[in-house]
C-alpha atoms as a PDB file:
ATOM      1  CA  UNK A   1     -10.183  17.631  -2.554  1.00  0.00           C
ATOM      2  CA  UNK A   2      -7.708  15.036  -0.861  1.00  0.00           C
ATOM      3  CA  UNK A   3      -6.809  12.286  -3.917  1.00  0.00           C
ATOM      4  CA  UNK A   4      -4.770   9.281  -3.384  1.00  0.00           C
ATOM      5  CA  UNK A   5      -5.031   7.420  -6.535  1.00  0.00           C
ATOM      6  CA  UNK A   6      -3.121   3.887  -6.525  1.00  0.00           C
ATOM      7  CA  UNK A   7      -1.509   2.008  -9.396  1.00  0.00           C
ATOM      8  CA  UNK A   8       0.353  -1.615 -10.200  1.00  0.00           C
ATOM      9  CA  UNK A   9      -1.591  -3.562  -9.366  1.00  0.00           C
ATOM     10  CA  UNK A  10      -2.711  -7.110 -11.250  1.00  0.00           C
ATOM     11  CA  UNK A  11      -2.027 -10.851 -11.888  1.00  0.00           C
ATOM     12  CA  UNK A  12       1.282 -12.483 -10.869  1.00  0.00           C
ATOM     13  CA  UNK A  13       2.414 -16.286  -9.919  1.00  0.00           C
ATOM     14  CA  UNK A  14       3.403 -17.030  -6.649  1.00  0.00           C
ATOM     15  CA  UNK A  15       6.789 -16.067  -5.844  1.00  0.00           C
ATOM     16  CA  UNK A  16       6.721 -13.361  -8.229  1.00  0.00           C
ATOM     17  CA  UNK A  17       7.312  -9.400  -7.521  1.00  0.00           C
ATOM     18  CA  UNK A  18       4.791  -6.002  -8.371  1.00  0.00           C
ATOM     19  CA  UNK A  19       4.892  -2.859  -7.461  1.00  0.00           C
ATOM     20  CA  UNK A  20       2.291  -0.429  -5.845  1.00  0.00           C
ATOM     21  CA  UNK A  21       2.100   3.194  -6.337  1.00  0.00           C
ATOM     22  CA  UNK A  22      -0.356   5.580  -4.647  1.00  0.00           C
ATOM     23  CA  UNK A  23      -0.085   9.173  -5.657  1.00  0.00           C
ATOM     24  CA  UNK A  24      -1.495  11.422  -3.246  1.00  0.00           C
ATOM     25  CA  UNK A  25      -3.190  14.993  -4.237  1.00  0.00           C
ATOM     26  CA  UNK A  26      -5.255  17.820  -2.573  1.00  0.00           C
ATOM     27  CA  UNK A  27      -4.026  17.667   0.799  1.00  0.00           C
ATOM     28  CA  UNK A  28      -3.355  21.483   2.534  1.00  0.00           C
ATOM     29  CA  UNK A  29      -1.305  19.731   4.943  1.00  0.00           C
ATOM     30  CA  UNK A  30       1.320  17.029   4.518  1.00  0.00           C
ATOM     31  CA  UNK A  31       0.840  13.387   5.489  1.00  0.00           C
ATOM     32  CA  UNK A  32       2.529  12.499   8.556  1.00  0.00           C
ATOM     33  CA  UNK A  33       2.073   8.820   7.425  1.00  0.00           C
ATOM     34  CA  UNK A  34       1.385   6.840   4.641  1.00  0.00           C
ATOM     35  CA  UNK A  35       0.500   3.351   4.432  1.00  0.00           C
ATOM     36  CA  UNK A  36      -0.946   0.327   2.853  1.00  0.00           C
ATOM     37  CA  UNK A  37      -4.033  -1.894   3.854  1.00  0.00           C
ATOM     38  CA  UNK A  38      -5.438  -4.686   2.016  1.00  0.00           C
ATOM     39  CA  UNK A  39      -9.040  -6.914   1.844  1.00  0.00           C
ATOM     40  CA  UNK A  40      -9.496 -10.265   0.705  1.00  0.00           C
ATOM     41  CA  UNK A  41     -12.708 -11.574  -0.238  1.00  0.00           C
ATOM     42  CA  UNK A  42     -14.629 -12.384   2.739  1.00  0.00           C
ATOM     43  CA  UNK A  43     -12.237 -10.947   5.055  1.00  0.00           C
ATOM     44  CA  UNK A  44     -11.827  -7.400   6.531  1.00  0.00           C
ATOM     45  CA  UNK A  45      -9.342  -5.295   6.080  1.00  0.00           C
ATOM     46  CA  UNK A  46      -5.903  -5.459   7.185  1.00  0.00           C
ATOM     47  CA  UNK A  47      -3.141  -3.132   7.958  1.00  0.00           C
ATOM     48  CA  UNK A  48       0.189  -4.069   5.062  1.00  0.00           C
ATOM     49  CA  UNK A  49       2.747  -1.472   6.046  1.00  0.00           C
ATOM     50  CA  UNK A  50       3.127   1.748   6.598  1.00  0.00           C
ATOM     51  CA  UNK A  51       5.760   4.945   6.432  1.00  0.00           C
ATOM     52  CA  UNK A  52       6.469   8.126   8.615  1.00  0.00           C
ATOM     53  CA  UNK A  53       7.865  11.319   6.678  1.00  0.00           C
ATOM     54  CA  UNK A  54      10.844  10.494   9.027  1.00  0.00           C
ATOM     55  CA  UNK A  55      11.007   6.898   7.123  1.00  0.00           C
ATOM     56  CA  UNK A  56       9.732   5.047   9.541  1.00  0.00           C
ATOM     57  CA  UNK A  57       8.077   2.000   8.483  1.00  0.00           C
ATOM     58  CA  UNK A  58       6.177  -0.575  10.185  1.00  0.00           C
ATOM     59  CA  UNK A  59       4.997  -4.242   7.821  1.00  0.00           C
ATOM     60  CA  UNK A  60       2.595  -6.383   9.303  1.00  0.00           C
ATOM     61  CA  UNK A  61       3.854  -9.812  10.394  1.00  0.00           C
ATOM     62  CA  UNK A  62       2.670 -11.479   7.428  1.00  0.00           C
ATOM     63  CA  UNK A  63       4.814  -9.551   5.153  1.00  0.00           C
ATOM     64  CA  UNK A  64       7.806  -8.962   6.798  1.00  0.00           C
ATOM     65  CA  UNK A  65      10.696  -9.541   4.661  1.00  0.00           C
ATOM     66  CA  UNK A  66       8.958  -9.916   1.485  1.00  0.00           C
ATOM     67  CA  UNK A  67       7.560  -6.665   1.370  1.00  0.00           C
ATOM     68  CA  UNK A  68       9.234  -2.757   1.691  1.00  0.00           C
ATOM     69  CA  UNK A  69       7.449   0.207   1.527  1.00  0.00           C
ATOM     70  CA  UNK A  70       8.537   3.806   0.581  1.00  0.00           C
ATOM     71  CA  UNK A  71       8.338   7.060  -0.461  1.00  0.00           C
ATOM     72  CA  UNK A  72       9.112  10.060  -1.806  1.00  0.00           C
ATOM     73  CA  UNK A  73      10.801  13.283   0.658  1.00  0.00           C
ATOM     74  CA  UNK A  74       7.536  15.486  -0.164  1.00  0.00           C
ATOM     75  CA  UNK A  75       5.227  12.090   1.083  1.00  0.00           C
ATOM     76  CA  UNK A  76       3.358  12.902  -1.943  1.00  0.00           C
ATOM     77  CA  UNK A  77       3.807   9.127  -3.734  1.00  0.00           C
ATOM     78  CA  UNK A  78       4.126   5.875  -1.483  1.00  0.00           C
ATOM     79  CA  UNK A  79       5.145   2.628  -3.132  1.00  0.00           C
ATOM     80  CA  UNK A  80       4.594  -0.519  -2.008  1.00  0.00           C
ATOM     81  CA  UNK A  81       7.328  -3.377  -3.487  1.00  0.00           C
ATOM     82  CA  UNK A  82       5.902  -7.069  -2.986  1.00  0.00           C
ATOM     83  CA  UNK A  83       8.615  -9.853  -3.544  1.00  0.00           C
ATOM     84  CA  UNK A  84       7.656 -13.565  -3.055  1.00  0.00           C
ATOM     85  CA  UNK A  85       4.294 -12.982  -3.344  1.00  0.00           C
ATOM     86  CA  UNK A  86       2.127 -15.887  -2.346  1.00  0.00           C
ATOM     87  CA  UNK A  87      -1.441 -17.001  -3.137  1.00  0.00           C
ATOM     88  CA  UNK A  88      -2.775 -15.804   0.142  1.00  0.00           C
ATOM     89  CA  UNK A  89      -1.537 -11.959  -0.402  1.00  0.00           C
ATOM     90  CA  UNK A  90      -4.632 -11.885  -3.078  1.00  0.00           C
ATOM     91  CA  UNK A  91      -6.551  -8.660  -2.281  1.00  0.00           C
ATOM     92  CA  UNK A  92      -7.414  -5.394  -3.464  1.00  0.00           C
ATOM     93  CA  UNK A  93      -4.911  -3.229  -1.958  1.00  0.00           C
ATOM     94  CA  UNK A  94      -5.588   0.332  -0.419  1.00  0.00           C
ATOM     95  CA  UNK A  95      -3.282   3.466  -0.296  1.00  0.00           C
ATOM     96  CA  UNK A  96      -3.793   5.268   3.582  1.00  0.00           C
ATOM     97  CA  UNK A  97      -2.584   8.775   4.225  1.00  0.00           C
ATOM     98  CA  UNK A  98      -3.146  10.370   7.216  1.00  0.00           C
ATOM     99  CA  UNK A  99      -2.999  14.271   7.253  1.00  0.00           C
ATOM    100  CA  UNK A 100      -5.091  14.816  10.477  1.00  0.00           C
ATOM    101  CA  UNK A 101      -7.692  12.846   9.293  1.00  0.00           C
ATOM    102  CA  UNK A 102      -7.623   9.401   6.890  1.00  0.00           C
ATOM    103  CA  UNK A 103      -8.057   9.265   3.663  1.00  0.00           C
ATOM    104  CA  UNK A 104      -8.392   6.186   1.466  1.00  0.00           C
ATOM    105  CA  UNK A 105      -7.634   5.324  -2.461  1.00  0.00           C
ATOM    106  CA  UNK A 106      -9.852   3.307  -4.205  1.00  0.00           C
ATOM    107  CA  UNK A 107      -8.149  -0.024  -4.253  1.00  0.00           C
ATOM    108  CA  UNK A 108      -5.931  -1.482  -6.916  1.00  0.00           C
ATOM    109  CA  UNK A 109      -6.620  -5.999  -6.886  1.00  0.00           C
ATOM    110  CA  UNK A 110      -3.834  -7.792  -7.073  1.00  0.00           C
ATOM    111  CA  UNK A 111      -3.815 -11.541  -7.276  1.00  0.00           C
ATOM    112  CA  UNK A 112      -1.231 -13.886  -7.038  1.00  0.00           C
ATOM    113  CA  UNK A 113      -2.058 -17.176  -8.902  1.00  0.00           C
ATOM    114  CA  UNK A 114      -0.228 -20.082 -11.046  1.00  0.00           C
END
């Protein structure tokens, strides 16, 4: 059974820094990405940023600059750094990996408050 179990998250004031981690288990085939999406209340999800086993990485707009994602070589853990944070990246925030199909973690919150 495909895991991806995420980690970091919680309460930090605006231009502050956390780190994500999503550990990812059970899979019989490798991820050929792995990503992170995030919800605020209210709103639907969103794509965050993502990496390719090649290291590849795409950020949405919103985060460019502020936020880098990586990995490991066996794309087993993704990490998710988040500098500058501001109040609007408050959200629970989901680890992606795609291994043919997409799986999900369960969501982490993180909130960004004075």
């Amino acid at each position: 059974q495909v895991q991806l179990v995420e980690s970091g998250g919680g309460l930090v004031q605006p231009g502050g820094s956390l780190r994500l981690s999503c550990a990812a288990s059970g899979s019989r085939f490798s991820f050929s990405h792995l990503g992170w999406f995030r919800q605020a209340p209210g709103a639907e999800r969103e794509f965050v940023a993502r990496i390719t086993g090649g290291g590849t990485t795409n950020y949405a707009d919103s985060v460019k600059g502020r936020f880098t994602i990586s990995r490991d070589k066996s794309m087993s853990t993704v990490y998710l750094q988040m500098d500058s944070l501001k109040p609007e990246d408050t959200a629970v925030y989901y680890c992606w990996g795609n291994a043919g199909v997409s799986y999900w973690g369960q969501g982490t919150q993180v909130t960004v408050s004075s």
